[in-house]
N, C-alpha and C. Protein backbone atom coordinates (compact mmCIF):
# COMPACT_ATOMS: atom_id res chain seq x y z
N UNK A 1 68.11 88.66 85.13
CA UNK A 1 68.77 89.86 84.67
C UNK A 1 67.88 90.54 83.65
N UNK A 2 67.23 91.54 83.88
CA UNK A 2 66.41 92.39 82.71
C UNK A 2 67.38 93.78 82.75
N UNK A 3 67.31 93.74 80.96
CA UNK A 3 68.05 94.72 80.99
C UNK A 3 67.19 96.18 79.86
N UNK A 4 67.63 97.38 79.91
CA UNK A 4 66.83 98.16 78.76
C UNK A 4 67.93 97.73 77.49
N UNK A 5 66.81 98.14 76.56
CA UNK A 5 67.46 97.72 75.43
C UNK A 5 67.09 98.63 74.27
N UNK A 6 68.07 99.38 73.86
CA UNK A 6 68.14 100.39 72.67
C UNK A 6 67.48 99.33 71.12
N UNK A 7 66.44 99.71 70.96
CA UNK A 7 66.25 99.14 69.39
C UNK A 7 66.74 99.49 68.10
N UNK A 8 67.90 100.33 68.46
CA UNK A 8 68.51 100.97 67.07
C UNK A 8 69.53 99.76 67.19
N UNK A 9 69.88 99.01 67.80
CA UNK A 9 71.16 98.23 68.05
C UNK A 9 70.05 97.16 67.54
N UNK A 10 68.87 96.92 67.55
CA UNK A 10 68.59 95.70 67.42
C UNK A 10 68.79 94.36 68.52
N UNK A 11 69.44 94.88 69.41
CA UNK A 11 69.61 94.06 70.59
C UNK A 11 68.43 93.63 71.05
N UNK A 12 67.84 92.81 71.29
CA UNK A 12 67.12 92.05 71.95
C UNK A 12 66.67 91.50 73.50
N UNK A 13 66.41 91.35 74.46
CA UNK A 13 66.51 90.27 75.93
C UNK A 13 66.11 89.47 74.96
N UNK A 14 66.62 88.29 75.22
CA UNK A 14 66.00 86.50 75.15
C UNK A 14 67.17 86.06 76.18
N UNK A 15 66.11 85.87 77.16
CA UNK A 15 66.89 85.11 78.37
C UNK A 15 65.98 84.34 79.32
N UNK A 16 66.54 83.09 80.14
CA UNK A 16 65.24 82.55 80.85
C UNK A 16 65.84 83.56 82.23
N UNK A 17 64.76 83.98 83.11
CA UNK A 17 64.61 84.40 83.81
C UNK A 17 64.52 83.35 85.12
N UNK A 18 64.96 83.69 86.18
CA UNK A 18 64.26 82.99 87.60
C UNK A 18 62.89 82.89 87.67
N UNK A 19 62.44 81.90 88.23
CA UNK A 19 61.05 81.54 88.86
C UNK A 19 60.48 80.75 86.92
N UNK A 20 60.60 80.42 86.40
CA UNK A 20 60.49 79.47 85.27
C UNK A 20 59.75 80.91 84.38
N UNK A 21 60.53 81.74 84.08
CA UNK A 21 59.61 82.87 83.48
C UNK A 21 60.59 83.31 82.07
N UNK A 22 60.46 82.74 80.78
CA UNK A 22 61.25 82.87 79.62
C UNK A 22 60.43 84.40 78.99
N UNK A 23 61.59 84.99 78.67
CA UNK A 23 61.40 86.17 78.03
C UNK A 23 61.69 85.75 76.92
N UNK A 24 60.92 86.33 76.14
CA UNK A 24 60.82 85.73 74.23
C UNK A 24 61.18 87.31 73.94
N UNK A 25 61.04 88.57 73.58
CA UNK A 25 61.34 89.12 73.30
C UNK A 25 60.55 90.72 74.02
N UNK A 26 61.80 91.25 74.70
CA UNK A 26 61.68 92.58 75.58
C UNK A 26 62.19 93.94 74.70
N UNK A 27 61.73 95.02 74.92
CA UNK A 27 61.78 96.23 74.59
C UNK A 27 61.19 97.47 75.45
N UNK A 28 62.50 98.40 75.50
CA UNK A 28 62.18 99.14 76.34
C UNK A 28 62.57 100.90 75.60
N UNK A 29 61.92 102.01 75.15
CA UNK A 29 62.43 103.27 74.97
C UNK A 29 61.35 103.49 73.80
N UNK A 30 61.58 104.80 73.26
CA UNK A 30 60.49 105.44 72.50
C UNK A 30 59.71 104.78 71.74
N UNK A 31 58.61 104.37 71.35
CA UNK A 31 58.35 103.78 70.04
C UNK A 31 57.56 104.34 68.42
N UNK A 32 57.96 104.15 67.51
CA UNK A 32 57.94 105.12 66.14
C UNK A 32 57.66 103.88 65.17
N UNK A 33 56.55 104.06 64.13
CA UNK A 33 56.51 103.03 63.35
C UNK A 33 57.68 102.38 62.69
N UNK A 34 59.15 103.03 62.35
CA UNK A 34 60.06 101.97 62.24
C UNK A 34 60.85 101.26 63.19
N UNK A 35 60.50 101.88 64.73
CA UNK A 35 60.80 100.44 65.41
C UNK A 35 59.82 99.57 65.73
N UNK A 36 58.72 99.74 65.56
CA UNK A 36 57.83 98.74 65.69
C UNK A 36 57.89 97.92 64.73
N UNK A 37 58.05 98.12 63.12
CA UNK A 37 58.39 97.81 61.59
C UNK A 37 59.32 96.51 62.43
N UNK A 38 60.68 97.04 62.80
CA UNK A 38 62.12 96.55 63.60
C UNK A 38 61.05 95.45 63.96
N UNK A 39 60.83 95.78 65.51
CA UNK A 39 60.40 94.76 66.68
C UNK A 39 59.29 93.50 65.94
N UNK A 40 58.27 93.72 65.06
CA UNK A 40 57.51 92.82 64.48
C UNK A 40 58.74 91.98 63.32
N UNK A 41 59.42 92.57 63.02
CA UNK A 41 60.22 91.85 62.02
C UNK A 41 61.64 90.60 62.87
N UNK A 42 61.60 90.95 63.94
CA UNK A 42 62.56 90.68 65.19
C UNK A 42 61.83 89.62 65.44
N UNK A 43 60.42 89.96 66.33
CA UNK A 43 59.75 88.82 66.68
C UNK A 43 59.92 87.99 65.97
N UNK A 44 59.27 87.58 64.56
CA UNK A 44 58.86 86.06 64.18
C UNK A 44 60.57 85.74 63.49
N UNK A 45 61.66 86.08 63.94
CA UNK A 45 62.66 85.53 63.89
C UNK A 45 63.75 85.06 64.79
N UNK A 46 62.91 85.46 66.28
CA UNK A 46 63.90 84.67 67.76
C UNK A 46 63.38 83.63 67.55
N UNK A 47 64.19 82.91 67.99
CA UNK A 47 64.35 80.97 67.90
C UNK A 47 63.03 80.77 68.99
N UNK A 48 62.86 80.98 70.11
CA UNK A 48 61.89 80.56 71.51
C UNK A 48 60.82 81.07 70.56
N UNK A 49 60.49 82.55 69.46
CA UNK A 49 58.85 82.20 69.15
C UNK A 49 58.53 81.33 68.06
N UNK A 50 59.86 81.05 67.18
CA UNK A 50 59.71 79.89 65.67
C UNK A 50 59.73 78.46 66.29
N UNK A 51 59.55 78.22 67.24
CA UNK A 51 59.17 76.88 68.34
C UNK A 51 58.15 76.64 68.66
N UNK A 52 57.18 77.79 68.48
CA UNK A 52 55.84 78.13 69.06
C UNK A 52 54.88 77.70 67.54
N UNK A 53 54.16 76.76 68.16
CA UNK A 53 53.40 76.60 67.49
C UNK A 53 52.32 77.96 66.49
N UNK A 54 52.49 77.49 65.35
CA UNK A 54 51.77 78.26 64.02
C UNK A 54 50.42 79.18 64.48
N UNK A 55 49.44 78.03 65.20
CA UNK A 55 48.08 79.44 65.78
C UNK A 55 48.41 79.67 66.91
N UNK A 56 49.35 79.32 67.65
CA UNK A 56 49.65 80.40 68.95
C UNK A 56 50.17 81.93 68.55
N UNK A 57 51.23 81.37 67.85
CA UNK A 57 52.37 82.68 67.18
C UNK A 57 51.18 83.70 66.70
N UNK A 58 50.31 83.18 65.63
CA UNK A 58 49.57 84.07 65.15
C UNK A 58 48.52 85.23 66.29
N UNK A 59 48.36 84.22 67.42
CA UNK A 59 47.52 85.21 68.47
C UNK A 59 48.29 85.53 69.13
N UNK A 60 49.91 85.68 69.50
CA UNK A 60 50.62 86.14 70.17
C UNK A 60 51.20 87.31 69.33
N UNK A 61 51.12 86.99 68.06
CA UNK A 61 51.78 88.30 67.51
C UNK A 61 50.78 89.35 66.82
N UNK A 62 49.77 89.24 66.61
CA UNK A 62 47.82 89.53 66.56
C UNK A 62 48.01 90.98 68.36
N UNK A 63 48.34 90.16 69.16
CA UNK A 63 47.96 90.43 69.93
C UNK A 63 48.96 91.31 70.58
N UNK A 64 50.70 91.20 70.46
CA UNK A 64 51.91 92.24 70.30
C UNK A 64 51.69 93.36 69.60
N UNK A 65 50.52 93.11 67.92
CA UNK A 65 50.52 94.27 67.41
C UNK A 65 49.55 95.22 67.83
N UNK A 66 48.52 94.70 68.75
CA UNK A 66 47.89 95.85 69.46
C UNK A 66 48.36 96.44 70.43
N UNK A 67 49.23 95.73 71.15
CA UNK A 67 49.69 96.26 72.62
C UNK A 67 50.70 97.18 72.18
N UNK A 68 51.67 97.42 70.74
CA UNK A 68 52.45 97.87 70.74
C UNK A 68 51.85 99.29 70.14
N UNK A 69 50.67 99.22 69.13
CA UNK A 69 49.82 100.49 68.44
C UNK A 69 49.12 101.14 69.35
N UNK A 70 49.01 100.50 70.84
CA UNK A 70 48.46 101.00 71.66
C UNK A 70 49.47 101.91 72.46
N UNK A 71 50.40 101.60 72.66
CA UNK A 71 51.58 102.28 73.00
C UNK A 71 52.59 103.22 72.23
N UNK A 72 52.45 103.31 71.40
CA UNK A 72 52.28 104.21 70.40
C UNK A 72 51.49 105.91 70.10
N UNK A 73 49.85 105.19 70.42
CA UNK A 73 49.08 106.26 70.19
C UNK A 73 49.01 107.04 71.96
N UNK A 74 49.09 106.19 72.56
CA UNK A 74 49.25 106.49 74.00
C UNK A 74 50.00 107.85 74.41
N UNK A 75 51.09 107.57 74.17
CA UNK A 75 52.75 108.11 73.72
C UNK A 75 52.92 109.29 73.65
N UNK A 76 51.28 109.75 71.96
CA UNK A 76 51.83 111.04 71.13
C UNK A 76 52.81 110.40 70.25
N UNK A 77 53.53 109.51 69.99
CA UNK A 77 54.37 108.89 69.11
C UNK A 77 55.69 109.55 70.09
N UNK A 78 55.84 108.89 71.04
CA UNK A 78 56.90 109.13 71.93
C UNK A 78 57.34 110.78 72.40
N UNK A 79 56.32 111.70 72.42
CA UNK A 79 56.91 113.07 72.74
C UNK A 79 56.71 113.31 74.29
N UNK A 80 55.52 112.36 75.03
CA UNK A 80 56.19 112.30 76.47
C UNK A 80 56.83 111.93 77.08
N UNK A 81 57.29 111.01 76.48
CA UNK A 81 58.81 110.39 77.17
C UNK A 81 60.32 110.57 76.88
N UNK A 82 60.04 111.45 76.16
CA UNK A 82 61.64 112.05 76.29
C UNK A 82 61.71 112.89 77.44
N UNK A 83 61.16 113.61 78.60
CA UNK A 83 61.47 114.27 79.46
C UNK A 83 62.10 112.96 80.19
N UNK A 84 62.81 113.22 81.01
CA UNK A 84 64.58 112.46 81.38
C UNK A 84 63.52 111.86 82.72
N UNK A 85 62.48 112.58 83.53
CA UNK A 85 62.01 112.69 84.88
C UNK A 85 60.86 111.34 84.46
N UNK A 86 60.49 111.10 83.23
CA UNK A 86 59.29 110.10 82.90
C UNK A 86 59.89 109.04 83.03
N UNK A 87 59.16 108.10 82.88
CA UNK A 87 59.57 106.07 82.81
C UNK A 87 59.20 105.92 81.37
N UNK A 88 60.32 105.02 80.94
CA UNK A 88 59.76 105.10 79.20
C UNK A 88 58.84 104.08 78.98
N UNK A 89 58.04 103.96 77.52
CA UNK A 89 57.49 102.32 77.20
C UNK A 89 58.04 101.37 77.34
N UNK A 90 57.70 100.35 77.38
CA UNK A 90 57.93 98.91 77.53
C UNK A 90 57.12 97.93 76.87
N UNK A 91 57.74 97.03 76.19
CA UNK A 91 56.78 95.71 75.62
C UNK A 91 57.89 94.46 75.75
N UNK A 92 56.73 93.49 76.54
CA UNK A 92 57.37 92.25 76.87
C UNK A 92 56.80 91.11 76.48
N UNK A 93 57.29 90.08 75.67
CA UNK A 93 56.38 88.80 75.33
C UNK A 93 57.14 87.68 76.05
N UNK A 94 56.52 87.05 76.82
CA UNK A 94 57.04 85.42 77.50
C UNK A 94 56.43 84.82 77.80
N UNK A 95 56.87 83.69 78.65
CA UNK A 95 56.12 82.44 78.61
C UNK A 95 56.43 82.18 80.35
N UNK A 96 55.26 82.19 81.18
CA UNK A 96 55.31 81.67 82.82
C UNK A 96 54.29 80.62 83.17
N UNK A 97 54.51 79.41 83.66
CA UNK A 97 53.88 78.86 84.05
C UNK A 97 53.11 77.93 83.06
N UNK A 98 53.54 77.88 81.83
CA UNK A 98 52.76 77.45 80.85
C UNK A 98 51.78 78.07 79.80
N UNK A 99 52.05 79.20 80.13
CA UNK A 99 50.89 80.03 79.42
C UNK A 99 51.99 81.06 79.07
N UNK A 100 51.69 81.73 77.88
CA UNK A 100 52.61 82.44 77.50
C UNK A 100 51.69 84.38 77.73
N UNK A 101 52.21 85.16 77.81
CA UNK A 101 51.65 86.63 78.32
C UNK A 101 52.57 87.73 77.58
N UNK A 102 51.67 88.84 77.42
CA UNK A 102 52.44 89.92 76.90
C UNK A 102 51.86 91.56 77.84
N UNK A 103 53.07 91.86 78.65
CA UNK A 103 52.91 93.19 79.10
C UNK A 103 53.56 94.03 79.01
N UNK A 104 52.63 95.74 79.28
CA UNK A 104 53.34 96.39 78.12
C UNK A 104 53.07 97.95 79.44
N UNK A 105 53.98 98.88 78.76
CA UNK A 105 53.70 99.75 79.94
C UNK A 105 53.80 101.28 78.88
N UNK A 106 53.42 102.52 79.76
CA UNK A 106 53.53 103.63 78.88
C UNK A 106 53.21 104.64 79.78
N UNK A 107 53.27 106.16 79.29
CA UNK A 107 52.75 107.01 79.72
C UNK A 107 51.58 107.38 79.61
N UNK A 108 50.62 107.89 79.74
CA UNK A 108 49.26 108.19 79.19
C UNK A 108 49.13 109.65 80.39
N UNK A 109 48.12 110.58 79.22
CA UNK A 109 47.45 111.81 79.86
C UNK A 109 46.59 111.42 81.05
N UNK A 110 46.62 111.96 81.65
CA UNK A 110 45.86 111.60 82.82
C UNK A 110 44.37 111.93 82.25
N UNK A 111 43.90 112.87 81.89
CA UNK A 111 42.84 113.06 81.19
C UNK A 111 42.13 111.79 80.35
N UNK A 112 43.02 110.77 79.97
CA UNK A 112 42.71 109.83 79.05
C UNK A 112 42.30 108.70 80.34
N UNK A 113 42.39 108.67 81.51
CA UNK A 113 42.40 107.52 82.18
C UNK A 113 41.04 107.16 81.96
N UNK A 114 40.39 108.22 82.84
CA UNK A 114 39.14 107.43 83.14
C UNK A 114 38.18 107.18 82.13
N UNK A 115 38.44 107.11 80.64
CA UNK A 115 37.46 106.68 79.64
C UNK A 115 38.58 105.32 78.99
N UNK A 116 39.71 105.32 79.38
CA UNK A 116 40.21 103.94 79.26
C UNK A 116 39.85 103.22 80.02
N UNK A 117 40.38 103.16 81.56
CA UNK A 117 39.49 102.30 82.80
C UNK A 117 37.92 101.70 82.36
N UNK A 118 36.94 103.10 81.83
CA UNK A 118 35.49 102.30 81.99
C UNK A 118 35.71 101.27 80.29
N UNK A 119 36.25 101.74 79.50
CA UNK A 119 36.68 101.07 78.09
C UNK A 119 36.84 98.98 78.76
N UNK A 120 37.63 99.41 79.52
CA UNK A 120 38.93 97.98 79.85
C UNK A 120 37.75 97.38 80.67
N UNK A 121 36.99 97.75 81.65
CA UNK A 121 36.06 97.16 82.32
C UNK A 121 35.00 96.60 81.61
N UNK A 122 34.10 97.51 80.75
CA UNK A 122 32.93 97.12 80.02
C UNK A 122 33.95 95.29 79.26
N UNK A 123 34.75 95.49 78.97
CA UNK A 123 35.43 94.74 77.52
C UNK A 123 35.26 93.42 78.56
N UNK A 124 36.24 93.49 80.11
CA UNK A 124 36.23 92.50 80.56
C UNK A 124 35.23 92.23 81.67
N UNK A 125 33.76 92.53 81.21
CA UNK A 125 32.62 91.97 81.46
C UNK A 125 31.82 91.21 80.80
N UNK A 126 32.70 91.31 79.45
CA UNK A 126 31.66 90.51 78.23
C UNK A 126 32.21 89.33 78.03
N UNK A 127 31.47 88.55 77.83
CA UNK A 127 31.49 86.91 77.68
C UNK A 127 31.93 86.87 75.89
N UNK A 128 32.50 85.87 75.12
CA UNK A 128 33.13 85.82 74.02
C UNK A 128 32.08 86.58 72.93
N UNK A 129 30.56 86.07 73.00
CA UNK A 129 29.61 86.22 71.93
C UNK A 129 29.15 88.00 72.65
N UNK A 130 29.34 88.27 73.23
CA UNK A 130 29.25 89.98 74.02
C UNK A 130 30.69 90.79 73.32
N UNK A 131 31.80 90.15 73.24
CA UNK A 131 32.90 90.52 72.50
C UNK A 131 32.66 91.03 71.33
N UNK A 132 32.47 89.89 70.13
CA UNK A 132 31.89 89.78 68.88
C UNK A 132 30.79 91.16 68.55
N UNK A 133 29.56 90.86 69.67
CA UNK A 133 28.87 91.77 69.41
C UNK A 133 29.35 93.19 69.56
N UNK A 134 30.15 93.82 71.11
CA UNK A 134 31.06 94.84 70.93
C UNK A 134 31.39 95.25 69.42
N UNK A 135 32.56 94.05 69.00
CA UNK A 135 33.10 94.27 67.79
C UNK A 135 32.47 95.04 66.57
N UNK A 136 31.48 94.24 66.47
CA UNK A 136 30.58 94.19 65.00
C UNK A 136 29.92 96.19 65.17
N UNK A 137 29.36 96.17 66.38
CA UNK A 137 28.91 97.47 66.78
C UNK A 137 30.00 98.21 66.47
N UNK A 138 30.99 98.83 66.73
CA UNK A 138 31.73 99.65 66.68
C UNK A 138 32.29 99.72 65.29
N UNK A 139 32.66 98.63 64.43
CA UNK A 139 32.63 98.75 63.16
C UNK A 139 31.41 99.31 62.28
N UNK A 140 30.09 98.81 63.07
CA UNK A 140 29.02 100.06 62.12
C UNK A 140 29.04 101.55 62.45
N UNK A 141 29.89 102.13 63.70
CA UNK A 141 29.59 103.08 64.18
C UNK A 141 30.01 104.08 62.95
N UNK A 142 29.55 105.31 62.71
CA UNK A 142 30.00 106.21 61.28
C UNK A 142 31.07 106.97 61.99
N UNK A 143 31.12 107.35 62.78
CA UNK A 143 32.31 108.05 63.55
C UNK A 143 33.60 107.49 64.26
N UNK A 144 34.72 107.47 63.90
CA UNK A 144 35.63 106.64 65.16
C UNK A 144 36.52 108.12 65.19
N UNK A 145 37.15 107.81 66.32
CA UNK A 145 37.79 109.11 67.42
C UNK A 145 39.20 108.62 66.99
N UNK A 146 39.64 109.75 66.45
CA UNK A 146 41.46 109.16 66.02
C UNK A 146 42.03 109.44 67.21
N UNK A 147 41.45 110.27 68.13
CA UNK A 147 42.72 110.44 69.47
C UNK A 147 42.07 109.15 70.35
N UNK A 148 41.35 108.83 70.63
CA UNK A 148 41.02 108.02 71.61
C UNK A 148 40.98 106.30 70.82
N UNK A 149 40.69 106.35 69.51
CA UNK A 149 40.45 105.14 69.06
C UNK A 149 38.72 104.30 69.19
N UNK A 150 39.02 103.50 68.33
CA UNK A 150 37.64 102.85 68.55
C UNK A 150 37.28 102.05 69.52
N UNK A 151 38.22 101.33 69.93
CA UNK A 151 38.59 100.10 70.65
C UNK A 151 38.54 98.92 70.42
N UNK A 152 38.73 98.75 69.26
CA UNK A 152 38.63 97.66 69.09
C UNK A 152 40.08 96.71 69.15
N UNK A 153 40.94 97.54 69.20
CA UNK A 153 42.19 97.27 69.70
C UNK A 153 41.82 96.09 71.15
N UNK A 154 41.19 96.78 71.61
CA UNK A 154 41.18 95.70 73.36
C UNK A 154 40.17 94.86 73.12
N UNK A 155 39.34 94.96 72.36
CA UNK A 155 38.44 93.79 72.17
C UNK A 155 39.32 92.78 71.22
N UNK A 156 39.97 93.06 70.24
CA UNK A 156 40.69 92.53 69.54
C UNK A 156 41.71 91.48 70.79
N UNK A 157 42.47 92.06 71.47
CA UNK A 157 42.93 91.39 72.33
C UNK A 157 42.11 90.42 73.47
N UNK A 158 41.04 90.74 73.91
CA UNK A 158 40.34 90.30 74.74
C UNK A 158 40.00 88.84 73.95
N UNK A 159 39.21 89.34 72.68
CA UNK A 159 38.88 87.52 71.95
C UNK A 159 39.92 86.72 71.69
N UNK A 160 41.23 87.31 71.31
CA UNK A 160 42.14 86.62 70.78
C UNK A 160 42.90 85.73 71.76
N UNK A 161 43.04 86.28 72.94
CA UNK A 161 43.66 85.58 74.48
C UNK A 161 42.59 84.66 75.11
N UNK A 162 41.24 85.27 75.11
CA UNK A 162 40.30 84.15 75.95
C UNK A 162 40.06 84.75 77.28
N UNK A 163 40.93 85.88 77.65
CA UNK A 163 41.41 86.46 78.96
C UNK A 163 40.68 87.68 79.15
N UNK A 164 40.75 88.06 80.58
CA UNK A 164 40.59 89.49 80.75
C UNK A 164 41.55 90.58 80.62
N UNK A 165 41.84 91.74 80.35
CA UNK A 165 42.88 92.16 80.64
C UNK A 165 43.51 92.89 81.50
N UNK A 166 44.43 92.81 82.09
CA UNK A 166 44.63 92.96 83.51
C UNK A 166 45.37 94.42 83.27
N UNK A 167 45.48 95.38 84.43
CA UNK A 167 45.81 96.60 83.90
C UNK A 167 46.25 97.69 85.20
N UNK A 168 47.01 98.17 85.33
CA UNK A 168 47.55 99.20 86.15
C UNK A 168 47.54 100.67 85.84
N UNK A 169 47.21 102.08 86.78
CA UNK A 169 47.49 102.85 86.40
C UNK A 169 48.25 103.50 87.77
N UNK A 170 49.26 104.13 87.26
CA UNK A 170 50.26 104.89 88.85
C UNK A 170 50.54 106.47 88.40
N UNK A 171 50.65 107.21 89.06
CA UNK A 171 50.54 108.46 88.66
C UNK A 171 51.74 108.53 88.87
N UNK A 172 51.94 109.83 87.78
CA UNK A 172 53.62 110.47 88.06
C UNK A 172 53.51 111.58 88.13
N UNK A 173 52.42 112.34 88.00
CA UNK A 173 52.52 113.78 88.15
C UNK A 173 51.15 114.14 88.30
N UNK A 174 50.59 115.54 88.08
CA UNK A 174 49.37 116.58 87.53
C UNK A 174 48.49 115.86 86.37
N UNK A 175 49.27 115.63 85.60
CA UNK A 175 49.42 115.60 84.24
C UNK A 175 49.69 114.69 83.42
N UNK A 176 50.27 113.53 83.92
CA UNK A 176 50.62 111.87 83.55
C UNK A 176 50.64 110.70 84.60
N UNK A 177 50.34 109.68 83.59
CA UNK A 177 50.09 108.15 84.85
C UNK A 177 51.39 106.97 83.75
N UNK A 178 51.38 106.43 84.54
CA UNK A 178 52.43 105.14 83.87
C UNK A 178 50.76 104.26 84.19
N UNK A 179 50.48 103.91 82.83
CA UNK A 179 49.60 102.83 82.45
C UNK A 179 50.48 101.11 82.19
N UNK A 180 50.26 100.27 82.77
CA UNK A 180 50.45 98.75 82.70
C UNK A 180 49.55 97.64 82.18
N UNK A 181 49.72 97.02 81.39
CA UNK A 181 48.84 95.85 80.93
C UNK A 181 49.22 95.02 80.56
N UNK A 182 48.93 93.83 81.07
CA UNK A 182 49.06 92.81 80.89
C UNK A 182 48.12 91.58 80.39
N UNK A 183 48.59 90.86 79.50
CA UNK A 183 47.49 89.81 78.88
C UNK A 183 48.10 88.32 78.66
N UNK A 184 47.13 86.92 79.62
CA UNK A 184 47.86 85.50 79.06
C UNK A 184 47.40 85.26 78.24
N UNK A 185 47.84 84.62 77.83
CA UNK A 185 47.72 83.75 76.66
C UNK A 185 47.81 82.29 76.68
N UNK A 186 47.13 81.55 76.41
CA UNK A 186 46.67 80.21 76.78
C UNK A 186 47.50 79.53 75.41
N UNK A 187 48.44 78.76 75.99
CA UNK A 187 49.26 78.01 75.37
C UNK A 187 48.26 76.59 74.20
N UNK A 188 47.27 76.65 74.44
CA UNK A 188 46.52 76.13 73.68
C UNK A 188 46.00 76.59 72.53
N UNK A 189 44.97 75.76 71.62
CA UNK A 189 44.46 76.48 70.64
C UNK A 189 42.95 76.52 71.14
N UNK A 190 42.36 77.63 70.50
CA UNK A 190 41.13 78.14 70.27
C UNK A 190 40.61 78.73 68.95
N UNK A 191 39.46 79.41 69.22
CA UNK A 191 38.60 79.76 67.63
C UNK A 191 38.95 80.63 67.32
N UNK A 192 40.02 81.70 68.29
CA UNK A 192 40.51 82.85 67.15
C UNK A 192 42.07 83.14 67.71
């Protein structure tokens, strides 16, 4: 049973799902820094993520706060998705198969695709110490792009999971795509 869920209610999904797939905490409709404020303050207080071991939590919720700032800036701060005809955001954290994953969905300009696409590709061609180096580079860069970002958002995610990140784009119009991403997370520990 997935259901949408208004974050002014504070309502939550925490439910196990069919096929062994536990939802730790779902959200679905506009997002604005005080529901994100909400949703990060929500997270580290459902029972299924205070179970979760101390450096998982930290790269699971490391890694919620990019997917959710990413959806955010994506957004416009939610002014394309109030037309009634769009699909709203989405952010999902759970656990399938042993590995726990967080995917997240949004609108995006169509204009924005194809320098995200080559962004998401370069990221998941680089090996961990190609990451790092990414990283370090873009922090010397003197310029960062407030509409597009630096990226270090997805590299940030990329080291922190171990993973590639997996990613969808579907068009809805001229003018907008419903962007999808998804990232596991290795129920183990690692170096970051």
């Amino acid at each position: 049973m997935n259901e949408n869920v208004n974050i002014e209610t504070v309502n939550f999904v925490i439910e196990l799902i069919m096929s062994e797939k536990e939802v730790i905490l779902e959200y679905t409709g506009n997002v604005t820094f005080a529901k994100i404020d909400r949703m990060l303050d929500r997270l580290i207080e459902v029972p299924a993520f205070k179970h979760i071991r101390r450096n998982i939590q930290k790269k699971l919720y490391g890694i919620f706060v990019e997917c959710i700032e990413n959806i955010y800036k994506n957004t416009g701060n939610g002014l394309d998705c109030r037309k009634k005809d769009k699909k709203l955001p989405y952010i999902r954290l759970g656990k399938q198969d042993g590995k726990f994953f967080i995917s997240s969905g949004n609108i995006i300009a169509n204009k924005r695709i194809n320098n995200l696409k080559s962004r998401i590709d370069r990221i998941n061609h680089l090996d961990h110490e190609g990451l790092l180096s990414a990283y370090a580079e873009i922090l010397d860069q003197e310029k960062l792009s407030l509409e597009e970002g630096a990226g270090l958002g997805l590299i940030t995610i990329a080291l922190r999971s171990g993973n590639k990140i997996k990613y969808n784009f579907t068009s809805l119009d001229d003018h907008h795509s419903y962007y999808e991403m998804k990232i596991d997370i290795p129920n183990v520990s690692s170096n970051l």
